[in-house]
N, C-alpha and C. Protein backbone atom coordinates (compact mmCIF):
# COMPACT_ATOMS: atom_id res chain seq x y z
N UNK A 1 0.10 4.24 7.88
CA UNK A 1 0.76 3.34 8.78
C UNK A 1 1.58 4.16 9.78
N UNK A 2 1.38 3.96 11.14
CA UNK A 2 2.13 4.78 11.85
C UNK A 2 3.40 3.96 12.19
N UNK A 3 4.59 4.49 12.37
CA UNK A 3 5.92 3.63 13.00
C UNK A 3 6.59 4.53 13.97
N UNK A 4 7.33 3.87 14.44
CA UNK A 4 7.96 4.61 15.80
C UNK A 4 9.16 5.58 15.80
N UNK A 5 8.90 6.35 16.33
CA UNK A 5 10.10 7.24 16.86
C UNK A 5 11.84 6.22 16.19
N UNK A 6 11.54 5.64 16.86
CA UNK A 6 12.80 4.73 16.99
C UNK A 6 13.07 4.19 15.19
N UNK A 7 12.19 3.46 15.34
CA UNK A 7 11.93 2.72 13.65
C UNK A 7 11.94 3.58 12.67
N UNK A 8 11.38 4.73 12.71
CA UNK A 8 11.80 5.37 11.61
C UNK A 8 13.35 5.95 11.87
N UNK A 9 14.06 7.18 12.78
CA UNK A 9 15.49 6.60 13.14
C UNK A 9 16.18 5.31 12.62
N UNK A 10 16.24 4.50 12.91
CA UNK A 10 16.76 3.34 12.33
C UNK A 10 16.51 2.80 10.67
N UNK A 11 15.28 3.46 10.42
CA UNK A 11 15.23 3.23 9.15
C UNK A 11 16.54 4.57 8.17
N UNK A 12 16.19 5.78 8.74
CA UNK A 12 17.35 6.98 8.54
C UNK A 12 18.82 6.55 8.36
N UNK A 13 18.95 6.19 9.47
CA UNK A 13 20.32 5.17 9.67
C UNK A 13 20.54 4.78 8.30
N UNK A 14 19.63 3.24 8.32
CA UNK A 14 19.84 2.38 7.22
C UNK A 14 20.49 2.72 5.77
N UNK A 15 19.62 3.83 5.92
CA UNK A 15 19.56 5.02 4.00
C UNK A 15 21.15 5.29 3.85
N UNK A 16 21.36 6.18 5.24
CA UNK A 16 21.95 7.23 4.92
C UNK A 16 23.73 6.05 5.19
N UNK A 17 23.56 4.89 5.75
CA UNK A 17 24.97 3.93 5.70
C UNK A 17 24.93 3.70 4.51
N UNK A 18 23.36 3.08 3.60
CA UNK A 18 23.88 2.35 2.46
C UNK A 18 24.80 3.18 1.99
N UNK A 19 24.29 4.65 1.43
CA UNK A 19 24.84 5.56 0.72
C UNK A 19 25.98 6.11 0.96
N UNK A 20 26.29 6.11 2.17
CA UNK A 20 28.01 5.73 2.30
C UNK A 20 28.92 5.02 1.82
N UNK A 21 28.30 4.07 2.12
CA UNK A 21 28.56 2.47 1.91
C UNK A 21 28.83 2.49 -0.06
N UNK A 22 28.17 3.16 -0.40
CA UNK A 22 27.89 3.17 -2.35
C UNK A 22 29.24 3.77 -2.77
N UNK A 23 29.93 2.95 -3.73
CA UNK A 23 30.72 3.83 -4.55
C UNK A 23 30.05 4.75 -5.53
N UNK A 24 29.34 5.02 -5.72
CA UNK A 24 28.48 6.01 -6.54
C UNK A 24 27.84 7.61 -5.87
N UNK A 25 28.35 7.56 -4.83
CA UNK A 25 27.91 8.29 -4.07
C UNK A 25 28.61 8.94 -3.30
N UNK A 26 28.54 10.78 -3.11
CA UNK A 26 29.49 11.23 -2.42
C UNK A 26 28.53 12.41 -1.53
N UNK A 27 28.99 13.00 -0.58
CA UNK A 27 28.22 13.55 0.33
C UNK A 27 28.89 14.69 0.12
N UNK A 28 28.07 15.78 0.06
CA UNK A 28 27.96 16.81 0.17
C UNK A 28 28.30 17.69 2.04
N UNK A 29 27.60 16.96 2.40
CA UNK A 29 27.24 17.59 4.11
C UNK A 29 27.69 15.81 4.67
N UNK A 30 27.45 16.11 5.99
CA UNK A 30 28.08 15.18 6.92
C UNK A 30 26.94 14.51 7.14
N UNK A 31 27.45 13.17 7.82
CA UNK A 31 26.55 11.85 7.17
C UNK A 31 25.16 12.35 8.23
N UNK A 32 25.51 12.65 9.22
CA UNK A 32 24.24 13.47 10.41
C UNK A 32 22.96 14.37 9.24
N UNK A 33 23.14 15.18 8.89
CA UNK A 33 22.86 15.93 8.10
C UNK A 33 22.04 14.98 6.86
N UNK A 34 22.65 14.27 6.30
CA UNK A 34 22.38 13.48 5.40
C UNK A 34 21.26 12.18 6.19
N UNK A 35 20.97 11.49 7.15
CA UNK A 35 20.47 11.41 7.78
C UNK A 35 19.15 11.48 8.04
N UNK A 36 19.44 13.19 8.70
CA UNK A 36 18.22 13.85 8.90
C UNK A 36 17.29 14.20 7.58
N UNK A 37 17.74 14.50 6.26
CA UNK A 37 17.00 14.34 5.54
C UNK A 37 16.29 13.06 4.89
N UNK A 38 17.10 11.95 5.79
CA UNK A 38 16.28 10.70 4.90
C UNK A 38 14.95 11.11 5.49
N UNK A 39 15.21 11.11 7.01
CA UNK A 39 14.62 10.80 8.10
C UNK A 39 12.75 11.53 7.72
N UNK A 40 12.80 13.18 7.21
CA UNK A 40 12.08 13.81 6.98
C UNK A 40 11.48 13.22 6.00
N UNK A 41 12.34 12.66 4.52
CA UNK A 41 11.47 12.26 3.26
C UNK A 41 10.60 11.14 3.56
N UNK A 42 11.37 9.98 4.81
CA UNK A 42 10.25 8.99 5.01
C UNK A 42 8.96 9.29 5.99
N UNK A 43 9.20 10.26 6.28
CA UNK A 43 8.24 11.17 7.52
C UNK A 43 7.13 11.22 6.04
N UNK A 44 7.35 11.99 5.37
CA UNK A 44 6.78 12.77 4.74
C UNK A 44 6.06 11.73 3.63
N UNK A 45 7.11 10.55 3.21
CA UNK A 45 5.71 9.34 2.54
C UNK A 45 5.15 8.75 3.30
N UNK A 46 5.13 8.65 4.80
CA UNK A 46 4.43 7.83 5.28
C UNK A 46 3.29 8.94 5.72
N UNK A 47 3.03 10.68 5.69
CA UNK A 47 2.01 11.21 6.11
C UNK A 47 1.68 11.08 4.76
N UNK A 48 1.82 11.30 3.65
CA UNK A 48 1.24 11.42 2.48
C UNK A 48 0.51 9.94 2.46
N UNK A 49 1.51 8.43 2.73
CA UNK A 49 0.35 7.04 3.04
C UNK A 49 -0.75 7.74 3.44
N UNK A 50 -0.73 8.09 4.47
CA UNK A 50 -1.87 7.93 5.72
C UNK A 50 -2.52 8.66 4.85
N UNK A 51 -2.48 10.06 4.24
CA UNK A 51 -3.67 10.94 3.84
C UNK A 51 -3.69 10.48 2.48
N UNK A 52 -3.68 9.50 2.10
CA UNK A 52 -4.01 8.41 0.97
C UNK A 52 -5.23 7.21 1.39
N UNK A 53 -4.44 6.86 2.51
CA UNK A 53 -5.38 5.95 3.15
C UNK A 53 -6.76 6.45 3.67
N UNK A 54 -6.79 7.67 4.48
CA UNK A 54 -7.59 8.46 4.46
C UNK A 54 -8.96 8.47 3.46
N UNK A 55 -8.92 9.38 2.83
CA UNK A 55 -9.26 9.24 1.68
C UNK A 55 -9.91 8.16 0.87
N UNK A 56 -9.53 7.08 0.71
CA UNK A 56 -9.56 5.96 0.26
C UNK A 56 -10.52 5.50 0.84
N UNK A 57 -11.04 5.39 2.78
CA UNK A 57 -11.65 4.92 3.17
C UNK A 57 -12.76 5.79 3.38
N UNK A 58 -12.52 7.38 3.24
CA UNK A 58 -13.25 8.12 3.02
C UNK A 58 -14.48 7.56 1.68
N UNK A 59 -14.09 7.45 0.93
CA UNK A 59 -14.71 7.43 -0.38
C UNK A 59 -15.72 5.68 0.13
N UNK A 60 -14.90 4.94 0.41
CA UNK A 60 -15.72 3.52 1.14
C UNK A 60 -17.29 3.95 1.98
N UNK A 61 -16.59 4.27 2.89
CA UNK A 61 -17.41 5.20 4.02
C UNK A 61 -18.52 5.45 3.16
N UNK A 62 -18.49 6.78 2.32
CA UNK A 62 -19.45 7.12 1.44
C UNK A 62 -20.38 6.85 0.71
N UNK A 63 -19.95 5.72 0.33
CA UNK A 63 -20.91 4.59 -0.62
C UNK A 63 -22.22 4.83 0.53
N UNK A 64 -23.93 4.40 -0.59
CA UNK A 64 -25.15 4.24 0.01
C UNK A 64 -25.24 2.76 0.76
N UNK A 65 -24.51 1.94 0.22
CA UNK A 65 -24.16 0.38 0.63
C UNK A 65 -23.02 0.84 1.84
N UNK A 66 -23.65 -0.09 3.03
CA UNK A 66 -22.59 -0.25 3.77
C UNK A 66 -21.69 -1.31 3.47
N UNK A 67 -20.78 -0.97 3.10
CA UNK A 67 -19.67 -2.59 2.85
C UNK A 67 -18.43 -2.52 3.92
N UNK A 68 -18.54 -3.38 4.72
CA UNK A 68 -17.90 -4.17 5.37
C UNK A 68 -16.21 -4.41 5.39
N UNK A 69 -15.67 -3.67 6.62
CA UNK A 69 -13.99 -3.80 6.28
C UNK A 69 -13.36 -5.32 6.52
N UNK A 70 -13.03 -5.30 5.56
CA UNK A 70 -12.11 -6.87 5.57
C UNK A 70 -12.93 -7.90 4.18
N UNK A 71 -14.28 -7.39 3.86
CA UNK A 71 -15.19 -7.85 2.91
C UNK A 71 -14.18 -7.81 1.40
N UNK A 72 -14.29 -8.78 0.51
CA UNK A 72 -13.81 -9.19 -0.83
C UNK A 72 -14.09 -7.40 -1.26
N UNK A 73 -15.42 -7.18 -1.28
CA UNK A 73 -15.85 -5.91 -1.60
C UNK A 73 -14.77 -4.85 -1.66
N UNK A 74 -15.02 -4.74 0.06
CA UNK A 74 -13.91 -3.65 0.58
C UNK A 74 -12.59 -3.90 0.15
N UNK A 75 -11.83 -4.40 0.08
CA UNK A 75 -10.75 -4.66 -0.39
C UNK A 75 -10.50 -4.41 -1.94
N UNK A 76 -11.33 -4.55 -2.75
CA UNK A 76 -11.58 -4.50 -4.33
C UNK A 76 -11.52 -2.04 -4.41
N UNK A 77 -12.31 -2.17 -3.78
CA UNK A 77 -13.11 -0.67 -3.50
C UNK A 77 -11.41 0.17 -2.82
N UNK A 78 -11.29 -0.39 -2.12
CA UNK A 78 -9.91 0.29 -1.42
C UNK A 78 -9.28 0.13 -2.33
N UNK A 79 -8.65 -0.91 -2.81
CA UNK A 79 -7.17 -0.54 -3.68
C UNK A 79 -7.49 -0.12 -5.02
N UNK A 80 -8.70 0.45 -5.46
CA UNK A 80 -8.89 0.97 -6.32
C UNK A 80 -9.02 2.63 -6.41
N UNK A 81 -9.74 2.49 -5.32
CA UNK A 81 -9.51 4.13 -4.32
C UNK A 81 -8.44 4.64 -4.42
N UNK A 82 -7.47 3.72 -3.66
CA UNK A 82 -6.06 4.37 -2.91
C UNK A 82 -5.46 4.15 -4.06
N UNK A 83 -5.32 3.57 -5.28
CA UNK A 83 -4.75 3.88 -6.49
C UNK A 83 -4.87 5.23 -7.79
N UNK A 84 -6.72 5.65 -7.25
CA UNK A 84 -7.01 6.58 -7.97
C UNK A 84 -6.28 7.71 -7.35
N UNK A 85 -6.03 7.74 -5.48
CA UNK A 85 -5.69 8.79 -5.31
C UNK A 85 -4.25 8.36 -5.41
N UNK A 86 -3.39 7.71 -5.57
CA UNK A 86 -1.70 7.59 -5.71
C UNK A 86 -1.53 8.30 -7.26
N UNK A 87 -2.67 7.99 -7.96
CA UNK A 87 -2.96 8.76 -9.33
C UNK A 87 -2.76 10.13 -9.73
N UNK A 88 -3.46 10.75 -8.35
CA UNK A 88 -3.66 12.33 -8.46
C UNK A 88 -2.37 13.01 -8.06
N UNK A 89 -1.48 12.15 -7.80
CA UNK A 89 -0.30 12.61 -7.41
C UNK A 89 0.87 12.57 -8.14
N UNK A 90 0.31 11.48 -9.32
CA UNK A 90 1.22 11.68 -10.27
C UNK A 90 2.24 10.65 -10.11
N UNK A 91 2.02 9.47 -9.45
CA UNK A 91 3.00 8.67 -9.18
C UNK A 91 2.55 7.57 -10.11
């Protein structure tokens, strides 16, 4: 899933207020800082999505049957895919 410049920013934001915001929680580095690392970890699940998704449709693709995106099929075949590979990752 791709999101925007902006949207992910604002999603950074979001993280890094709750956790201000938390009595359970104390900062190490300044909330900027803190931030920028949300900012990277959601960078970094949403490229790991994509090269999930990837993959997933890779393996579709592959089949000798052409099956059809949006098909009962396809849909059955994908989230079984994209689960085997959320698998290999150990999640």
């Amino acid at each position: 899933m791709r999101i925007s410049r902006d949207k992910l920013n604002k999603l950074a934001h979001t993280v890094a207020d709750a956790l201000a915001d938390s009595q359970e929680v104390g900062f190490n580095e300044d909330r900027n800082t803190i931030r920028q690392e949300a900012r990277k970890a959601l960078e970094n699940l949403l490229t790991e999505e994509a090269r999930i998704d990837t993959a997933a449709r890779a393996k579709i693709a592959s089949q000798r049957k052409i099956i059809l995106e949006g098909s009962q099929e396809w849909e059955i075949l994908y989230r079984k895919y994209y689960n085997e590979e959320v698998r290999k990752l150990g999640i």
